[in-house]
PDB file of N, CA and C in Angstrom:
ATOM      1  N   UNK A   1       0.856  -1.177   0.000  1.00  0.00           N
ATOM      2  CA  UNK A   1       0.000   0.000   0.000  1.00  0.00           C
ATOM      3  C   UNK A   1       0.893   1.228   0.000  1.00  0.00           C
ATOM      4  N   UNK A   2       0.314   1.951  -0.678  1.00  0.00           N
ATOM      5  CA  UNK A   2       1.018   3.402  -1.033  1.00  0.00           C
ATOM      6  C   UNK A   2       1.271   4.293   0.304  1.00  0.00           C
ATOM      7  N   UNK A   3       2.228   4.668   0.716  1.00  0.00           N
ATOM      8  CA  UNK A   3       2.222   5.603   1.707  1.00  0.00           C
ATOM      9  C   UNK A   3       0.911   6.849   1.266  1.00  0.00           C
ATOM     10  N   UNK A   4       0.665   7.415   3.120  1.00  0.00           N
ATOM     11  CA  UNK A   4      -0.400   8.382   2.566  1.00  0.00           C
ATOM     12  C   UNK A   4       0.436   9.814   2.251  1.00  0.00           C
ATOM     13  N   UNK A   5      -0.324  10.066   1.132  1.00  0.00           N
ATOM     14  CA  UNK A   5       0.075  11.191   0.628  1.00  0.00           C
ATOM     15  C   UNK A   5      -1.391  12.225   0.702  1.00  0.00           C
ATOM     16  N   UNK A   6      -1.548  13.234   0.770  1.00  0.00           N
ATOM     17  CA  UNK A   6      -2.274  14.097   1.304  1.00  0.00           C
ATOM     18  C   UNK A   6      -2.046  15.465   0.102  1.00  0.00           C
ATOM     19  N   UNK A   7      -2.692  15.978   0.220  1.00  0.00           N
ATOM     20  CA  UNK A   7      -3.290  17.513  -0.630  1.00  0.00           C
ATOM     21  C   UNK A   7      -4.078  18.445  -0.062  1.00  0.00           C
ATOM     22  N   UNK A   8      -2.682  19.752   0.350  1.00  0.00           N
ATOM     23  CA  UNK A   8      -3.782  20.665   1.356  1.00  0.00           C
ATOM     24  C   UNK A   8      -4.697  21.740   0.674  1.00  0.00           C
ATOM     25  N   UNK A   9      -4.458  21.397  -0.652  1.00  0.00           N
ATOM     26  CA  UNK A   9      -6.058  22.156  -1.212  1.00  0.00           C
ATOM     27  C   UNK A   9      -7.284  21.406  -1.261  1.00  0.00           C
ATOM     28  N   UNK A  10      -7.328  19.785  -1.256  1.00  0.00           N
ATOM     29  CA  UNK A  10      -8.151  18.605  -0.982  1.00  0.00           C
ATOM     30  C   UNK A  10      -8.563  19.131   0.217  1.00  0.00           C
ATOM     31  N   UNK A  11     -10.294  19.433   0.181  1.00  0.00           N
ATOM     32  CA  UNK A  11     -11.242  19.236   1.654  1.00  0.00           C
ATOM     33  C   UNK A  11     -11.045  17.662   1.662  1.00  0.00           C
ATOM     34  N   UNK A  12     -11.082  17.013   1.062  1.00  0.00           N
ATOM     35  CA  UNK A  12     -11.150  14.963   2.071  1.00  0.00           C
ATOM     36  C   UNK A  12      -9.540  15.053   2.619  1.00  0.00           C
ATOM     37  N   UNK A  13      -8.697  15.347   2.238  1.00  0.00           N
ATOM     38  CA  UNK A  13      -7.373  15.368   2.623  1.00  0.00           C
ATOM     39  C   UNK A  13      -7.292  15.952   4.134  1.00  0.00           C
ATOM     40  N   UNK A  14      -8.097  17.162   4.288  1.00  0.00           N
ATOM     41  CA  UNK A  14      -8.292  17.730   5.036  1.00  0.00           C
ATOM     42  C   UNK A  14      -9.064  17.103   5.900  1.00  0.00           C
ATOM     43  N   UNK A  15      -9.857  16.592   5.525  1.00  0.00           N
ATOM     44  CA  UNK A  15     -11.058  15.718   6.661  1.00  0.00           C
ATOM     45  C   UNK A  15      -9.836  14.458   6.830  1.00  0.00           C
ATOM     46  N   UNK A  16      -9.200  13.925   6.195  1.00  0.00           N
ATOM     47  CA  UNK A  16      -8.288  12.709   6.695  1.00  0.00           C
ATOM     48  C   UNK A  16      -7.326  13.101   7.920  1.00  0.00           C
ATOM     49  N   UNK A  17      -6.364  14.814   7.288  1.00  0.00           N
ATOM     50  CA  UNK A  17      -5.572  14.839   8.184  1.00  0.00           C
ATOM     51  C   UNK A  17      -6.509  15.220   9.790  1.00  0.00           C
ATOM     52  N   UNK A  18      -7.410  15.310  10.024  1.00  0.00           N
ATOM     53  CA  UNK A  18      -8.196  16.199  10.873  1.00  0.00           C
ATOM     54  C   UNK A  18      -8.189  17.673  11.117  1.00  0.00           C
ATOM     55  N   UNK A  19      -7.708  17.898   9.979  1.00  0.00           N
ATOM     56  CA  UNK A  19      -7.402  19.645  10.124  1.00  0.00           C
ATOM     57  C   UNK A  19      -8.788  20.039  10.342  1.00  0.00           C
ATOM     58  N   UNK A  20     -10.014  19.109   9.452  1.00  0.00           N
ATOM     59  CA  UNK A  20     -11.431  19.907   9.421  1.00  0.00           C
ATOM     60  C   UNK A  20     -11.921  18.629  10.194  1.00  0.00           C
ATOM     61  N   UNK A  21     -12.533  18.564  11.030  1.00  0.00           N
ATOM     62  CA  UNK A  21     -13.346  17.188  11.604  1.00  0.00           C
ATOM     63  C   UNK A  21     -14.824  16.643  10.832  1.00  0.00           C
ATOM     64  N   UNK A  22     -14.532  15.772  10.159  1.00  0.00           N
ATOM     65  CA  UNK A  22     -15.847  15.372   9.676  1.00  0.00           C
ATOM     66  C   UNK A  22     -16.796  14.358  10.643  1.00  0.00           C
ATOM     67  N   UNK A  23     -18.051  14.113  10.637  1.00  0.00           N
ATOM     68  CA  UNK A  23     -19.026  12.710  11.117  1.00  0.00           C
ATOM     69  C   UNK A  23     -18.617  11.646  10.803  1.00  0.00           C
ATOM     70  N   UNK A  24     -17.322  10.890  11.318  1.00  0.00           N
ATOM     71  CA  UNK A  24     -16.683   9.997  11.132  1.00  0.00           C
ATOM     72  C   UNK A  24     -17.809   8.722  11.735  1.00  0.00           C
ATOM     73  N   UNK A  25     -17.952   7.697  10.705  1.00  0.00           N
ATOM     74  CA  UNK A  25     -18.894   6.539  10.579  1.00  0.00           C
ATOM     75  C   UNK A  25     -17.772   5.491  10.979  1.00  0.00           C
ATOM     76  N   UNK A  26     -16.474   5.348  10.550  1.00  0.00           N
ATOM     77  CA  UNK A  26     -15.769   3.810  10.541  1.00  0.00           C
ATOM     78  C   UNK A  26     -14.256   4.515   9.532  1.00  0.00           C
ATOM     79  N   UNK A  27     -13.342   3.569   9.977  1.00  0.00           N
ATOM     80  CA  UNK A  27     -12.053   3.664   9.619  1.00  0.00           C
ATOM     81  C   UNK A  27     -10.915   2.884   9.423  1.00  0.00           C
ATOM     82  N   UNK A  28     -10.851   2.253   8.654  1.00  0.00           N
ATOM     83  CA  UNK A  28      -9.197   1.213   8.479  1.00  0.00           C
ATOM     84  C   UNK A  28      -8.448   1.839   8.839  1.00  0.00           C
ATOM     85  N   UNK A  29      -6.762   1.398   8.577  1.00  0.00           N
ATOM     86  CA  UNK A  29      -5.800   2.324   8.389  1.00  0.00           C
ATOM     87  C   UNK A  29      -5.258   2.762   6.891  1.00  0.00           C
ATOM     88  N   UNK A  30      -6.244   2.134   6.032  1.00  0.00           N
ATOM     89  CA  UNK A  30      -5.882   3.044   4.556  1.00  0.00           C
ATOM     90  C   UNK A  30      -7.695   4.173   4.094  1.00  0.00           C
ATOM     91  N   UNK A  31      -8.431   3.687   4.919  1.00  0.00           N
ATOM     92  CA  UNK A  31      -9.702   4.601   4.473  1.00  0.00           C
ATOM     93  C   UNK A  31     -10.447   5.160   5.355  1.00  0.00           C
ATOM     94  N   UNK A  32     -11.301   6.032   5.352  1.00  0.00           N
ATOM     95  CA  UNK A  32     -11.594   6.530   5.958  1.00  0.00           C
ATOM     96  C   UNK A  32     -13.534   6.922   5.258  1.00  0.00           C
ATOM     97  N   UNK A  33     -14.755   6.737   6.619  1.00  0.00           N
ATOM     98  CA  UNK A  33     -16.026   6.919   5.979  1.00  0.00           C
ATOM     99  C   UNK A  33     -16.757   8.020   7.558  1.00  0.00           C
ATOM    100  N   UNK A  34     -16.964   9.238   6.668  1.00  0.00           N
ATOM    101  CA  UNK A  34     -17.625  10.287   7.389  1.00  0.00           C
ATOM    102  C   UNK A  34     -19.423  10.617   6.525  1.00  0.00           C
ATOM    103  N   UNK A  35     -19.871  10.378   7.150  1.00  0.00           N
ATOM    104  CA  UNK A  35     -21.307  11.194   7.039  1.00  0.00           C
ATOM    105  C   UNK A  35     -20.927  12.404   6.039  1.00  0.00           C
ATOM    106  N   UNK A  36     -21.899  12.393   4.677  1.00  0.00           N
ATOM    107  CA  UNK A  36     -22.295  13.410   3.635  1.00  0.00           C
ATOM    108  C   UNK A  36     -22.625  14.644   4.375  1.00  0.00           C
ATOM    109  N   UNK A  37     -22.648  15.959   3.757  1.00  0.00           N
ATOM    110  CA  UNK A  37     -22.940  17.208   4.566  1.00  0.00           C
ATOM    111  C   UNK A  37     -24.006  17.105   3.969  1.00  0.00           C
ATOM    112  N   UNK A  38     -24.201  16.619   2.329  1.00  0.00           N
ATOM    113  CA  UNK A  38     -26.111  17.359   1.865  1.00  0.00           C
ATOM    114  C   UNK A  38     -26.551  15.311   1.690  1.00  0.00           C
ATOM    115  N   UNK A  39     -26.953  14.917   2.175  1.00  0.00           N
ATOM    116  CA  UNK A  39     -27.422  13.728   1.923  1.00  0.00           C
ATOM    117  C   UNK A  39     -28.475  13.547   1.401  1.00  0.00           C
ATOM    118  N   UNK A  40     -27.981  12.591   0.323  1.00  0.00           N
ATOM    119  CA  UNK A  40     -29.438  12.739  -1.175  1.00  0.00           C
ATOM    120  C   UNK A  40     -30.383  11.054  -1.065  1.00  0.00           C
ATOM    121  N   UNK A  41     -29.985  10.523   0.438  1.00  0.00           N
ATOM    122  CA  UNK A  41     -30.924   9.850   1.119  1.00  0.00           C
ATOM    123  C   UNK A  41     -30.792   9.500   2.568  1.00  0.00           C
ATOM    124  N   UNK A  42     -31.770   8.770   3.101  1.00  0.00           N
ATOM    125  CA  UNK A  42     -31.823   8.756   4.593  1.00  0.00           C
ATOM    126  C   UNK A  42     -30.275   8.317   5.214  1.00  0.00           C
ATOM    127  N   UNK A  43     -29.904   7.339   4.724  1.00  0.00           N
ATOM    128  CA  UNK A  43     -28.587   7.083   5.008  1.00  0.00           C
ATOM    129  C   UNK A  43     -27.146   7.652   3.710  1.00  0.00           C
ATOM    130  N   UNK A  44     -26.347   8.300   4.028  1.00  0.00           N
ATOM    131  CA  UNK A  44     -25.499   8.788   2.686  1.00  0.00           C
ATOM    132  C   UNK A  44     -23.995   8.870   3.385  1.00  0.00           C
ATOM    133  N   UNK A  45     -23.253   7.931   3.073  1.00  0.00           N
ATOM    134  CA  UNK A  45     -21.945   8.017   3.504  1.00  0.00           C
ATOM    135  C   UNK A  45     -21.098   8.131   2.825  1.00  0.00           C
ATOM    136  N   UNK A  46     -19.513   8.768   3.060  1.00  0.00           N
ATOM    137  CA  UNK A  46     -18.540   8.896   1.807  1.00  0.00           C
ATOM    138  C   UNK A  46     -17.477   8.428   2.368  1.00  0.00           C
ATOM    139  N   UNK A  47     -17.255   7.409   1.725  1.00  0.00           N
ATOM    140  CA  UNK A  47     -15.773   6.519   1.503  1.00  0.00           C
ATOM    141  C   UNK A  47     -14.707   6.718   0.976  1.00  0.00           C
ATOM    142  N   UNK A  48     -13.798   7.154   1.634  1.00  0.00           N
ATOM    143  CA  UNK A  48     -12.341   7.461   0.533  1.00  0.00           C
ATOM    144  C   UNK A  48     -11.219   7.050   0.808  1.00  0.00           C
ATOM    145  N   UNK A  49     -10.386   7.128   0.114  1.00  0.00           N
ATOM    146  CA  UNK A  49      -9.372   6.756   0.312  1.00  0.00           C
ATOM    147  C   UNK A  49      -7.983   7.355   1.137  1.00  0.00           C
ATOM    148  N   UNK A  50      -7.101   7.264   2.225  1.00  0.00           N
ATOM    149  CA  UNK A  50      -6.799   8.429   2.950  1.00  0.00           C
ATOM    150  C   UNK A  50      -5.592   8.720   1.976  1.00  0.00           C
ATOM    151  N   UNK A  51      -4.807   7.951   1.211  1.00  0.00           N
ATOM    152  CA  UNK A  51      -3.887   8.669   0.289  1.00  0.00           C
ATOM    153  C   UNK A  51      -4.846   9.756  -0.971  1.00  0.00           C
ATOM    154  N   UNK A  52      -4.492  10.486  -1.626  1.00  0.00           N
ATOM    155  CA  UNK A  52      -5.001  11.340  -2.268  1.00  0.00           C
ATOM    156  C   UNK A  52      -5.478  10.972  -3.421  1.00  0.00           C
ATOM    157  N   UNK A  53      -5.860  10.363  -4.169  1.00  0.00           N
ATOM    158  CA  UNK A  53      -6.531   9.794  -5.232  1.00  0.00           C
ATOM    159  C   UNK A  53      -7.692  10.831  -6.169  1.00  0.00           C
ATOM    160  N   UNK A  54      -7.116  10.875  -7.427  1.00  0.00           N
ATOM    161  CA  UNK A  54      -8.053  11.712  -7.790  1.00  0.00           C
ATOM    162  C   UNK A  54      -9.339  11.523  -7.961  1.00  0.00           C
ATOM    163  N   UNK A  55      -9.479  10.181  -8.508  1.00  0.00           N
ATOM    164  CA  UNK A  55     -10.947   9.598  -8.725  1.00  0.00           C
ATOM    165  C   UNK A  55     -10.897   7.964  -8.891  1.00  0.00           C
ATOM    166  N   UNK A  56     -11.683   7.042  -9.099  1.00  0.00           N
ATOM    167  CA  UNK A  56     -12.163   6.396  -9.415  1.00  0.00           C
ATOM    168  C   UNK A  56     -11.431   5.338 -10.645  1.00  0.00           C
ATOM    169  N   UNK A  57     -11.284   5.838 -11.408  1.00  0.00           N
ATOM    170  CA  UNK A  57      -9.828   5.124 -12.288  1.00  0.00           C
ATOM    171  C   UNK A  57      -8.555   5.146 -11.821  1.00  0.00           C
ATOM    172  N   UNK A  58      -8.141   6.366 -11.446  1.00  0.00           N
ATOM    173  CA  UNK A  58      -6.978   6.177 -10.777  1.00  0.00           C
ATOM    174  C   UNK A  58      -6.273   5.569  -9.456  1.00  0.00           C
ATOM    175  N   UNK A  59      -7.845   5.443  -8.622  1.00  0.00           N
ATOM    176  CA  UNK A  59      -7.674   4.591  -7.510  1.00  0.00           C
ATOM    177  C   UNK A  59      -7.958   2.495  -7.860  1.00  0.00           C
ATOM    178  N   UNK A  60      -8.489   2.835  -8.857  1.00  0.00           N
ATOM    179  CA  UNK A  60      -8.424   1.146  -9.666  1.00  0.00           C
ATOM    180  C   UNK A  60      -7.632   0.535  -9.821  1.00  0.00           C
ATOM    181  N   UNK A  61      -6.374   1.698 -10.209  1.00  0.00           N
ATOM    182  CA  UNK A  61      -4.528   1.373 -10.022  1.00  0.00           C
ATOM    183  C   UNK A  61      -4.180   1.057  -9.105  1.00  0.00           C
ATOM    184  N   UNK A  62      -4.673   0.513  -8.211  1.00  0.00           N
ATOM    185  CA  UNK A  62      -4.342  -0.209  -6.714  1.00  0.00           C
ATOM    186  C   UNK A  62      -5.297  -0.743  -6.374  1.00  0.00           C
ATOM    187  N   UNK A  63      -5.371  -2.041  -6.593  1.00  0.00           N
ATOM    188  CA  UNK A  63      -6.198  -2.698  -6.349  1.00  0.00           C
ATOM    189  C   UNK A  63      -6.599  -3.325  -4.677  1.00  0.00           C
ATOM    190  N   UNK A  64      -5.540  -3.195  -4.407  1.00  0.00           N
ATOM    191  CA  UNK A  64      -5.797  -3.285  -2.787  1.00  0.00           C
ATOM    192  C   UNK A  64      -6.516  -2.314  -2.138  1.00  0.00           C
ATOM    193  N   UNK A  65      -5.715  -0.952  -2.176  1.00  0.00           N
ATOM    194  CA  UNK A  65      -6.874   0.084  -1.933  1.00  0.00           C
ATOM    195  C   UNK A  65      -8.247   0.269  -2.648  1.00  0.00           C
ATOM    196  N   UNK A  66      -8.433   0.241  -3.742  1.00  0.00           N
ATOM    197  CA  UNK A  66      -9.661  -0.132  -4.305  1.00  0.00           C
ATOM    198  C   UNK A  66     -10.560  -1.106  -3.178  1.00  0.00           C
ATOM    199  N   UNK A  67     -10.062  -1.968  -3.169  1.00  0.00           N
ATOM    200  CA  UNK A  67     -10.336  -3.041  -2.593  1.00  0.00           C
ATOM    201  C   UNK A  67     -10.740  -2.920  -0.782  1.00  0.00           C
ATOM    202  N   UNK A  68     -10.057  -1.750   0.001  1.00  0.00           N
ATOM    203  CA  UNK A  68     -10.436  -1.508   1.047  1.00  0.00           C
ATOM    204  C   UNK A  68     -11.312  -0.336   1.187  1.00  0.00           C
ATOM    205  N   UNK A  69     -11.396   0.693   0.352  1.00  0.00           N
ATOM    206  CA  UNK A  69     -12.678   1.127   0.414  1.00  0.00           C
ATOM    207  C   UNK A  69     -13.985   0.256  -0.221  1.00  0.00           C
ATOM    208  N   UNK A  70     -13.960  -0.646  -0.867  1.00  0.00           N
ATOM    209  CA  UNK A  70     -15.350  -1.062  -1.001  1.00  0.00           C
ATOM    210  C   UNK A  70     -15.259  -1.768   0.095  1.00  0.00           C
ATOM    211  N   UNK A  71     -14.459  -2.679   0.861  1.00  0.00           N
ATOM    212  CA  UNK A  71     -15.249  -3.664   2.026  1.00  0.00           C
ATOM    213  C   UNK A  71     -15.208  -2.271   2.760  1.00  0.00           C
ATOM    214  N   UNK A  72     -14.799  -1.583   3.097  1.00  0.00           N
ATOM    215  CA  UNK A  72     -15.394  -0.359   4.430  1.00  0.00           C
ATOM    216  C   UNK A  72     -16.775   0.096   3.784  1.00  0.00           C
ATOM    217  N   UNK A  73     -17.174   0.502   2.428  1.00  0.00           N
ATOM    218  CA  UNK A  73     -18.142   0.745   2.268  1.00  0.00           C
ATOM    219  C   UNK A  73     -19.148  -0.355   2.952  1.00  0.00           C
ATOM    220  N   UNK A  74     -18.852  -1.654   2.390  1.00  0.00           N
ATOM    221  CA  UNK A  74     -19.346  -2.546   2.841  1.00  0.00           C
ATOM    222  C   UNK A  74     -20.115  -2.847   4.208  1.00  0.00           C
ATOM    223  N   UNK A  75     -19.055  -2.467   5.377  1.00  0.00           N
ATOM    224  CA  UNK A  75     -18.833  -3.015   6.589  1.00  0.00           C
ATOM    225  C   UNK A  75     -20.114  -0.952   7.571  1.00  0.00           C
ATOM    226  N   UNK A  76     -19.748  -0.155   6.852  1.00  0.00           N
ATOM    227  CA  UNK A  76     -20.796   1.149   6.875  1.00  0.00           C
ATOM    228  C   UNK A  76     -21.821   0.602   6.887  1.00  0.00           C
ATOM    229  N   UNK A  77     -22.393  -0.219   5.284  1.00  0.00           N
ATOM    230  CA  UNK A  77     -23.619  -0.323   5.096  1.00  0.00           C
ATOM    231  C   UNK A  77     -24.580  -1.416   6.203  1.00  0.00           C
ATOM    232  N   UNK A  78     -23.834  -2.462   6.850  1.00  0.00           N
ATOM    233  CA  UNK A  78     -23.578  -3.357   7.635  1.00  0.00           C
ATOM    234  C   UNK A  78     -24.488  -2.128   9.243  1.00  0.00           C
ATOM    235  N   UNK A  79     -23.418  -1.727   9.359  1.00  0.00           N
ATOM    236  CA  UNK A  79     -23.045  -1.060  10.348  1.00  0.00           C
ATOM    237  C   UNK A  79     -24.656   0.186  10.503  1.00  0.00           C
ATOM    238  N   UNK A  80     -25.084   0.311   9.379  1.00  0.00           N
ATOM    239  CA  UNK A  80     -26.175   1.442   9.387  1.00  0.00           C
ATOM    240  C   UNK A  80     -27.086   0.663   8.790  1.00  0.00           C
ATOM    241  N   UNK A  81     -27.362  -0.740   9.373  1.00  0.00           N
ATOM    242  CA  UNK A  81     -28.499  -1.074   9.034  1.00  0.00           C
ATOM    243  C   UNK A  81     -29.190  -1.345   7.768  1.00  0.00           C
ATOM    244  N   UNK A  82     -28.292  -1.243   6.301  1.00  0.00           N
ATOM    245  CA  UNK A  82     -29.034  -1.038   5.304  1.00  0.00           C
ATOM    246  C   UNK A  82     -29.283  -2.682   4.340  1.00  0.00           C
ATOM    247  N   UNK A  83     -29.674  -3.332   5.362  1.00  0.00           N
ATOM    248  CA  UNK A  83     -29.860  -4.961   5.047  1.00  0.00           C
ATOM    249  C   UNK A  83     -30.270  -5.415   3.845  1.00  0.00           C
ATOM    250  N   UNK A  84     -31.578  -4.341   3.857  1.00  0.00           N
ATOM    251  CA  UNK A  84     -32.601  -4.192   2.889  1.00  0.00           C
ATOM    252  C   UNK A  84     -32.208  -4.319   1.546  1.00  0.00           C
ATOM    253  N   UNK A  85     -30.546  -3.089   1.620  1.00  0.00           N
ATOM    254  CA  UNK A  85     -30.353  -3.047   0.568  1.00  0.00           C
ATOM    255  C   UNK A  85     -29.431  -1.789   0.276  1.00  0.00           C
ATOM    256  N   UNK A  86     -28.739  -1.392  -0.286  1.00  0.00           N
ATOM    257  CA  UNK A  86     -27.784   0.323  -0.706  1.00  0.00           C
ATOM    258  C   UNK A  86     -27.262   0.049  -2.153  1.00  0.00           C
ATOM    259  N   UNK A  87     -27.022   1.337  -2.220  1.00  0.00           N
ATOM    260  CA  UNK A  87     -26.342   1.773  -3.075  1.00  0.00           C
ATOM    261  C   UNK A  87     -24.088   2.123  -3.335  1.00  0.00           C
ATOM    262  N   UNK A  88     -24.117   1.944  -3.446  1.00  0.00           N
ATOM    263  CA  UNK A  88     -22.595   2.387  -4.220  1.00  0.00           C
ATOM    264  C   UNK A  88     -22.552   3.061  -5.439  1.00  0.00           C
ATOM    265  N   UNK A  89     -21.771   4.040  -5.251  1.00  0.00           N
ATOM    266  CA  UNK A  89     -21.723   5.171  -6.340  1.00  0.00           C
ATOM    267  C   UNK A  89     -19.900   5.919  -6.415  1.00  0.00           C
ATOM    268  N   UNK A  90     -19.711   5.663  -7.723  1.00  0.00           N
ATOM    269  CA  UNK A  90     -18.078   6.455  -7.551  1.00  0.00           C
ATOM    270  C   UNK A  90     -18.498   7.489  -8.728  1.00  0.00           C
ATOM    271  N   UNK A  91     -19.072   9.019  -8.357  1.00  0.00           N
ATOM    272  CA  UNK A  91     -18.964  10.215  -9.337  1.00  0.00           C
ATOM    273  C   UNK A  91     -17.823   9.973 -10.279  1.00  0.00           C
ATOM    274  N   UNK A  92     -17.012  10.184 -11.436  1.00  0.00           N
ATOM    275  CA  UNK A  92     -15.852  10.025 -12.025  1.00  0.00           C
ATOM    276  C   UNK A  92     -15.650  11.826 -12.943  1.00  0.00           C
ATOM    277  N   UNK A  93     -15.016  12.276 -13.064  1.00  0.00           N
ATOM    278  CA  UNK A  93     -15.089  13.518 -13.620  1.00  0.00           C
ATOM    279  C   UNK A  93     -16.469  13.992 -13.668  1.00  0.00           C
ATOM    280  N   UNK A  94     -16.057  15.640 -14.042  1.00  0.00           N
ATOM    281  CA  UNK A  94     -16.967  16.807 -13.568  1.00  0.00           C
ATOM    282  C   UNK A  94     -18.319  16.360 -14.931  1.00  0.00           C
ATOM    283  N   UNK A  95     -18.314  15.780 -15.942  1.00  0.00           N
ATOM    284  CA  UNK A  95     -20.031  15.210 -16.205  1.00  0.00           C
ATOM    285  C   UNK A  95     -20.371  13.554 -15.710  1.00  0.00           C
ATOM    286  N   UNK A  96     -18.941  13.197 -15.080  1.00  0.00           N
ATOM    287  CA  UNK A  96     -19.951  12.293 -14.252  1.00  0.00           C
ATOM    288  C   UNK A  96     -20.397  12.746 -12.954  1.00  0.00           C
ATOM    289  N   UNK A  97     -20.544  14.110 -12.726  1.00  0.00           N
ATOM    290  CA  UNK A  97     -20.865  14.655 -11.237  1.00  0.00           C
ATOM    291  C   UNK A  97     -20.300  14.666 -10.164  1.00  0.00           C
ATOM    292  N   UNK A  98     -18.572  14.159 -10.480  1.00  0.00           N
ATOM    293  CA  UNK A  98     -17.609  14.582  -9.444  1.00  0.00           C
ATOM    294  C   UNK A  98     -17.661  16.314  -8.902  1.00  0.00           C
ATOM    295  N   UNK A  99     -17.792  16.520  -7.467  1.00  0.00           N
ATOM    296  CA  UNK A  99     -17.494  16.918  -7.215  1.00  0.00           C
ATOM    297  C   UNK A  99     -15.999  17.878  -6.576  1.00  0.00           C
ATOM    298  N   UNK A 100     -15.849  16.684  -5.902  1.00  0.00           N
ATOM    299  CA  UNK A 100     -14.429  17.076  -4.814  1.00  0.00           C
ATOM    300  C   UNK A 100     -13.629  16.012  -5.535  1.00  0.00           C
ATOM    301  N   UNK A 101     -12.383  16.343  -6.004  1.00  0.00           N
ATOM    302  CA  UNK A 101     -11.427  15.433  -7.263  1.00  0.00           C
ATOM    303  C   UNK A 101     -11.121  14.895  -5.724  1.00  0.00           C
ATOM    304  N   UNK A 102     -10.698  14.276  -5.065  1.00  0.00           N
ATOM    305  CA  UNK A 102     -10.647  13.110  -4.482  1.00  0.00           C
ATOM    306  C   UNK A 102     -11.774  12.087  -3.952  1.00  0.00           C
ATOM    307  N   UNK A 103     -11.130  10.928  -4.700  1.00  0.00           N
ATOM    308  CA  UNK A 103     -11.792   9.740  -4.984  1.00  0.00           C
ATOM    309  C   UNK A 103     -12.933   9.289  -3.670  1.00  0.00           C
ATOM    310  N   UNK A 104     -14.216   9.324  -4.028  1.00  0.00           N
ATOM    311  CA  UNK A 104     -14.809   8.579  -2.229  1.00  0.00           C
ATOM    312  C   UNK A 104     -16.116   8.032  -3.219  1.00  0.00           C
ATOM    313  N   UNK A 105     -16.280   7.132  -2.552  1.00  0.00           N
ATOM    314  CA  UNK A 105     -17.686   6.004  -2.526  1.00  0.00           C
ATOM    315  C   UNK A 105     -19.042   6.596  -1.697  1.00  0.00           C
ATOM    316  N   UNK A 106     -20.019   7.075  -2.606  1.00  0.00           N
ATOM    317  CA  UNK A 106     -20.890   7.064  -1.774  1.00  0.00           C
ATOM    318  C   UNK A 106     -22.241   5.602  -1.680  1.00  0.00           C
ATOM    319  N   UNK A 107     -22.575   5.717  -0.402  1.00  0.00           N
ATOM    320  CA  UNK A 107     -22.863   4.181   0.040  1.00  0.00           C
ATOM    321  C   UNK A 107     -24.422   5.469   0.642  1.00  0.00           C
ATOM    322  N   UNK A 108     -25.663   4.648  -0.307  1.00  0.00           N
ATOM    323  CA  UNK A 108     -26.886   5.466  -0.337  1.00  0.00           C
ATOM    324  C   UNK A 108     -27.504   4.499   0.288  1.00  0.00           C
ATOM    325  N   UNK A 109     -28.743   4.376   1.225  1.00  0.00           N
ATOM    326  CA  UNK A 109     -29.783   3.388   1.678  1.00  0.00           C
ATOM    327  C   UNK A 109     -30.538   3.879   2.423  1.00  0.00           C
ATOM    328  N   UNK A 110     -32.046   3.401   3.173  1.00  0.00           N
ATOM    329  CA  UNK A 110     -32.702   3.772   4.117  1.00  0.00           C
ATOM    330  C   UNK A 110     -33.897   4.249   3.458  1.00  0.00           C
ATOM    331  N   UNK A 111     -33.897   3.831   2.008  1.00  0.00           N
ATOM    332  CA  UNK A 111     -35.003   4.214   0.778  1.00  0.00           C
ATOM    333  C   UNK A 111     -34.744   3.262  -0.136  1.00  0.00           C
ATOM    334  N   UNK A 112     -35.825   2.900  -0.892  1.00  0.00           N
ATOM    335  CA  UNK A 112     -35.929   2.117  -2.189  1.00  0.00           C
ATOM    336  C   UNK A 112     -35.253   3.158  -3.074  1.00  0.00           C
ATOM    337  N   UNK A 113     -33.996   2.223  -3.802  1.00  0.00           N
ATOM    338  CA  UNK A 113     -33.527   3.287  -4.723  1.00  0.00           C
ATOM    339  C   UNK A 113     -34.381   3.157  -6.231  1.00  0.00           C
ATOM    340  N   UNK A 114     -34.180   4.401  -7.001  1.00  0.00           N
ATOM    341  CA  UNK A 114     -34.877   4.527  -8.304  1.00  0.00           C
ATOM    342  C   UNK A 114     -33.649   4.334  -9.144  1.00  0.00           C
ATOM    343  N   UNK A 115     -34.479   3.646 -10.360  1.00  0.00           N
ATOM    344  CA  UNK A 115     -33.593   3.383 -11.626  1.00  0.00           C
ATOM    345  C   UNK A 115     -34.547   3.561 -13.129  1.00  0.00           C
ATOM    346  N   UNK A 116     -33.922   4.248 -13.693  1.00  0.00           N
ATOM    347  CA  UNK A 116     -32.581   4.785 -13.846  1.00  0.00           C
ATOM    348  C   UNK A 116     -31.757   5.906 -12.666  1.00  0.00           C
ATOM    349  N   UNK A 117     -30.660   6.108 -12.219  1.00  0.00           N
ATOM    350  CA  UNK A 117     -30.914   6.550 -11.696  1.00  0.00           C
ATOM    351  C   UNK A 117     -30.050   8.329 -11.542  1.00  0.00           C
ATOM    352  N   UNK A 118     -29.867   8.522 -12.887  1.00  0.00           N
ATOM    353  CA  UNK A 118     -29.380   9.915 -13.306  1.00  0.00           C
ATOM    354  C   UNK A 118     -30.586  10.484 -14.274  1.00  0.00           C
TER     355      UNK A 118
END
């Protein structure tokens, strides 16, 4: 695993180093999952990665880390009850609706999701 590398213009970098404190849900020692600020359902968590990753392809290049944010997504959805059922979502560039260029999983549930669902 990649040493963590960090970006102090990155807000998640910032929520990793604790410079900004986020609603921390659960934590490995390569990822990290804090509670969404606008949550676009009852349950909405964001998974990322604590080295700096821009998105979604580029964190694919490590498959291990890849690999530990989805079981933390996993072990969230577990963890918040969403038995029923959730979502996983990786935004990928600004028209796939990335927001914040570092890479995070959002893990949606606590509602029947709709499909299609853009």
């Amino acid at each position: 695993m990649a040493p963590a590398q960090t970006s102090p213009e990155c807000l998640f970098c910032r929520f990793v180093s604790r410079e900004i404190e986020p609603d921390v849900v659960a934590e490995t020692p390569h990822s990290l999952a804090f509670r969404d600020i606008e949550p676009q359902a009852p349950k909405h968590v964001l998974v990322v990665p604590k080295r700096h990753v821009e998105n979604a392809g580029e964190l694919a290049e490590n498959p291990l880390e890849l690999a530990d944010v989805v079981g933390l997504a996993r072990d969230v959805a577990a963890s918040e009850g969403l038995d029923a059922g959730y979502r996983l979502v990786f935004n990928t560039g600004v028209e796939g609706g990335q927001a914040v260029f570092h890479a995070h999983l959002h893990v949606l549930g606590g509602r029947r999701m709709q499909w299609p669902p853009g």
